[in-house]
C-alpha atoms as a PDB file:
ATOM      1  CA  UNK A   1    -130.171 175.646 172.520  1.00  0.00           C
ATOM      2  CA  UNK A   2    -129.463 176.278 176.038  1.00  0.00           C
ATOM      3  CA  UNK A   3    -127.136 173.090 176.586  1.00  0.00           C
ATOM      4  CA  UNK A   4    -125.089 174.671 173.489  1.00  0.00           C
ATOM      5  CA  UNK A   5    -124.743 178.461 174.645  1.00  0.00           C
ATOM      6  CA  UNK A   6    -123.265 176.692 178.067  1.00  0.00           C
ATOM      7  CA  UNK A   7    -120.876 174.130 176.329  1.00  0.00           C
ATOM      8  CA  UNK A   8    -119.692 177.678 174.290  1.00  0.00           C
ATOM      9  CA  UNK A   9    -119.549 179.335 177.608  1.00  0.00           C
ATOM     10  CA  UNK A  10    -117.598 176.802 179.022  1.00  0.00           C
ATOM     11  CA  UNK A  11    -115.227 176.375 175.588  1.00  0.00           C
ATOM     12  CA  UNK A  12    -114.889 179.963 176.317  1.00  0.00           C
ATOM     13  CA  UNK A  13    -113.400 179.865 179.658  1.00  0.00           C
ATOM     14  CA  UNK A  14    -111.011 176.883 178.755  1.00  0.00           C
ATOM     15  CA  UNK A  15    -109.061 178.927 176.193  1.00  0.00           C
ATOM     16  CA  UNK A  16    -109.072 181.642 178.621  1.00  0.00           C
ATOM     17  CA  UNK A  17    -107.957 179.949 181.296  1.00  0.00           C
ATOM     18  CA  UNK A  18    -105.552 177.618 179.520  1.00  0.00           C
ATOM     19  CA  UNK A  19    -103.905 180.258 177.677  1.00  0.00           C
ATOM     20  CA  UNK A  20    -103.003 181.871 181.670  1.00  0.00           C
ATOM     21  CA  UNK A  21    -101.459 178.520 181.764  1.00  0.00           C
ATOM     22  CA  UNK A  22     -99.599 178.473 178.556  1.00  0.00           C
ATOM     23  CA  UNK A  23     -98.180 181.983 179.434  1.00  0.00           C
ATOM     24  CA  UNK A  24     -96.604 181.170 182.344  1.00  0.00           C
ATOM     25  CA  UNK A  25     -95.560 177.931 180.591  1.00  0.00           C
ATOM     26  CA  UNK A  26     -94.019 179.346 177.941  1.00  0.00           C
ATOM     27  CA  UNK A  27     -92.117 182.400 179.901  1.00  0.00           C
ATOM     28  CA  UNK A  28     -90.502 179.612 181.998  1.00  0.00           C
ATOM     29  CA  UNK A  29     -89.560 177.193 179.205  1.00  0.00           C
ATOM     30  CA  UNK A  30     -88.063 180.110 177.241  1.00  0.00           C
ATOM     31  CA  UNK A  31     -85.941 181.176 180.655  1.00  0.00           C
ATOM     32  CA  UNK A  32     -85.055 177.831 180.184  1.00  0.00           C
ATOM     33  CA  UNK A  33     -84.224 177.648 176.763  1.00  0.00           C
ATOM     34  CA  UNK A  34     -82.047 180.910 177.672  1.00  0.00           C
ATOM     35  CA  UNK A  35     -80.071 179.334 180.329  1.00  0.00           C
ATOM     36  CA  UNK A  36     -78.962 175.871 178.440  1.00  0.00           C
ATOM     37  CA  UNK A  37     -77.753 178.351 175.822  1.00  0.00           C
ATOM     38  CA  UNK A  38     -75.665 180.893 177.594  1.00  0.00           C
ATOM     39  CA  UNK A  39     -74.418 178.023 179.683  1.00  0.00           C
ATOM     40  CA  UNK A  40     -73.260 176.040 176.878  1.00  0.00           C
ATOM     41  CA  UNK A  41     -75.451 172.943 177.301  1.00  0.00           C
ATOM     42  CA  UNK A  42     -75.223 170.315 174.560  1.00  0.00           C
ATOM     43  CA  UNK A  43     -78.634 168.877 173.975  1.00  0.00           C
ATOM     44  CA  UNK A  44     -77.047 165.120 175.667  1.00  0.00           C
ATOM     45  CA  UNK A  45     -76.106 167.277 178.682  1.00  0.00           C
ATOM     46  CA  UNK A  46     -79.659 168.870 178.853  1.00  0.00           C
ATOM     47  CA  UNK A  47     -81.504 165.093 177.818  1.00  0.00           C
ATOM     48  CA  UNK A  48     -78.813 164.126 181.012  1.00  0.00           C
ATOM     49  CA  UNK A  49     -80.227 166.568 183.566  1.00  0.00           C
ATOM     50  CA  UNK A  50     -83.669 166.036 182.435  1.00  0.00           C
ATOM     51  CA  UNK A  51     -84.192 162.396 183.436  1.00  0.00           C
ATOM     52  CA  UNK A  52     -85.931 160.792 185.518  1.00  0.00           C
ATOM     53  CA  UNK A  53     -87.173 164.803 186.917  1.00  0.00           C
ATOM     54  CA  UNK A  54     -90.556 164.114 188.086  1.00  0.00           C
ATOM     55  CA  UNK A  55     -91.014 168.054 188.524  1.00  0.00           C
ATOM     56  CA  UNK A  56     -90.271 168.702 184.393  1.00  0.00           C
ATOM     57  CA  UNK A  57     -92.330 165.832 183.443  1.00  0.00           C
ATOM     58  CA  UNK A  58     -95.141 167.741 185.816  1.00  0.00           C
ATOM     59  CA  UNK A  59     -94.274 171.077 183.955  1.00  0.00           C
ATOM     60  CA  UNK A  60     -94.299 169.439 180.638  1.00  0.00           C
ATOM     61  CA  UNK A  61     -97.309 167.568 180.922  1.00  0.00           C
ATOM     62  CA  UNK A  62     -98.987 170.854 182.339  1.00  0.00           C
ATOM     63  CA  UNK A  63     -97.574 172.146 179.199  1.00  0.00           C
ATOM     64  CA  UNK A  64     -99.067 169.895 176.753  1.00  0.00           C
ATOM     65  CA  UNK A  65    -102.792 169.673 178.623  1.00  0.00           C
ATOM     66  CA  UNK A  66    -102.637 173.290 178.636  1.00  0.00           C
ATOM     67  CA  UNK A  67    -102.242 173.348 174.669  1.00  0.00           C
ATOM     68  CA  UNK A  68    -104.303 170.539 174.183  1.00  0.00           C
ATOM     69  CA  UNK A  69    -107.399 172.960 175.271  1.00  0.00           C
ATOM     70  CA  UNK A  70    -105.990 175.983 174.086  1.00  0.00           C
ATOM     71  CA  UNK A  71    -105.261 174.982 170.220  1.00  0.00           C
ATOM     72  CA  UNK A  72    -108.452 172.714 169.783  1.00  0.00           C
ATOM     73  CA  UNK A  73    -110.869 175.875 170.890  1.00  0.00           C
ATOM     74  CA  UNK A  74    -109.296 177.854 168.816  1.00  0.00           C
ATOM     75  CA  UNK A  75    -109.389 176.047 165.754  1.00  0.00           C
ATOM     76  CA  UNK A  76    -112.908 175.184 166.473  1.00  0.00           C
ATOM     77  CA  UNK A  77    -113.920 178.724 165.975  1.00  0.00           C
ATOM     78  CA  UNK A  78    -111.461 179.444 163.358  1.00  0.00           C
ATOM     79  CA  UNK A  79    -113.312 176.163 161.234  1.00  0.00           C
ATOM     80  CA  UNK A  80    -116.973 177.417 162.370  1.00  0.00           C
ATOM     81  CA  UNK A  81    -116.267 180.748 161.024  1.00  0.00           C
ATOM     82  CA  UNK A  82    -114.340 180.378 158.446  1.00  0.00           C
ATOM     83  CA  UNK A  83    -115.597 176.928 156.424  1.00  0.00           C
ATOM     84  CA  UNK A  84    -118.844 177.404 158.059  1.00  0.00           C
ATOM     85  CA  UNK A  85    -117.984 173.660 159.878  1.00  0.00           C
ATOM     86  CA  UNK A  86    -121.170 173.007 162.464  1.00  0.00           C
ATOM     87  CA  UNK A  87    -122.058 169.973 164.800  1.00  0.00           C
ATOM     88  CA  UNK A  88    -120.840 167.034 165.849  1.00  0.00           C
ATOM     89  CA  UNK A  89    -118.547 166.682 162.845  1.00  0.00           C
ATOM     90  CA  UNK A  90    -116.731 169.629 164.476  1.00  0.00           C
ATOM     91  CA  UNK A  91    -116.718 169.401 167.883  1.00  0.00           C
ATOM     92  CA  UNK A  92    -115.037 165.245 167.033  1.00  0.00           C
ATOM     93  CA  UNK A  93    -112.526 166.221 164.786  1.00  0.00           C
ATOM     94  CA  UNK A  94    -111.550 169.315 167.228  1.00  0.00           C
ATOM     95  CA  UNK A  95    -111.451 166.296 170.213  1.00  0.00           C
ATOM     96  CA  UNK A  96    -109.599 164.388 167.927  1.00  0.00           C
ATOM     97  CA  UNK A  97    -107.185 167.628 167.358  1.00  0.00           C
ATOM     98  CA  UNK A  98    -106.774 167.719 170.795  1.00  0.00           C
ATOM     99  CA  UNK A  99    -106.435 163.959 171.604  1.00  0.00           C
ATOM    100  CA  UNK A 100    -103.613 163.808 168.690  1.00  0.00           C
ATOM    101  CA  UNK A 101    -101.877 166.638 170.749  1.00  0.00           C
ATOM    102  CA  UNK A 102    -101.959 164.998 173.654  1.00  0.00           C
ATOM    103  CA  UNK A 103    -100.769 161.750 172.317  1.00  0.00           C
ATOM    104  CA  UNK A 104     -97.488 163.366 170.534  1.00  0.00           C
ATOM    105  CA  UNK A 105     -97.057 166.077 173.395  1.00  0.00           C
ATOM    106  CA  UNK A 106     -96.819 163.198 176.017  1.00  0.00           C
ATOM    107  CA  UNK A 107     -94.752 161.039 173.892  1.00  0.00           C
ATOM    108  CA  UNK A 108     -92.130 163.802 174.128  1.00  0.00           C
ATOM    109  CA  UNK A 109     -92.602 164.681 177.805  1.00  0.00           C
ATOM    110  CA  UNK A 110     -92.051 160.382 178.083  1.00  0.00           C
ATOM    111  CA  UNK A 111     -88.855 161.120 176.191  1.00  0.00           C
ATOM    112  CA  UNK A 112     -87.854 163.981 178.267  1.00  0.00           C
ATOM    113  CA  UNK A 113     -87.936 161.509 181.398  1.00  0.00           C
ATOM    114  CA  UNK A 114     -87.465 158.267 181.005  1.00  0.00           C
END
């Protein structure tokens, strides 16, 4: 029981610290989203300036680890409490939540820079 209140513990400070990650994240990648607009950016001109930036694909991928914690740990506890979900039958179809997020979120990030 002691091994589990410690995994929980460290679930715990995950979402905590991944959602500091996500804010930041998402602040800058709406600044973003603000600029291309008021500038007029097409979405070929923004794909354009985008590739082959090894500093967005950092950002991005940042991104995308950072809700590939976040959203699993969260839905862990909202399945626990919720549907009553327990054990290892959770805690593999939250990894495979997360590995599924990973998968598409780097797929796009790949898109983004290559």
């Amino acid at each position: 029981m002691k091994l589990r209140a410690r995994a929980e513990t460290l679930l715990w400070g995950a979402q905590r610290a991944s959602a500091a990650v996500l804010a930041v994240c998402v602040l800058a990648h709406l600044a973003t989203i603000l600029y291309a607009v008021r500038g007029g950016l097409t979405a070929a001109e923004i794909l354009s300036r985008t590739r082959g930036s090894f500093a967005l694909a950092f950002f991005y991928g940042l991104f995308v680890l950072a809700v590939a914690v976040h959203a699993p740990v969260g839905l862990r506890a909202i399945l626990r409490e919720t549907f009553g979900w327990r054990g290892v039958p959770l805690d593999l179809g939250t990894a495979a939540f997360a590995g599924f997020l990973v998968w598409f979120g780097w797929r796009a990030v790949a898109g983004l820079f290559a």
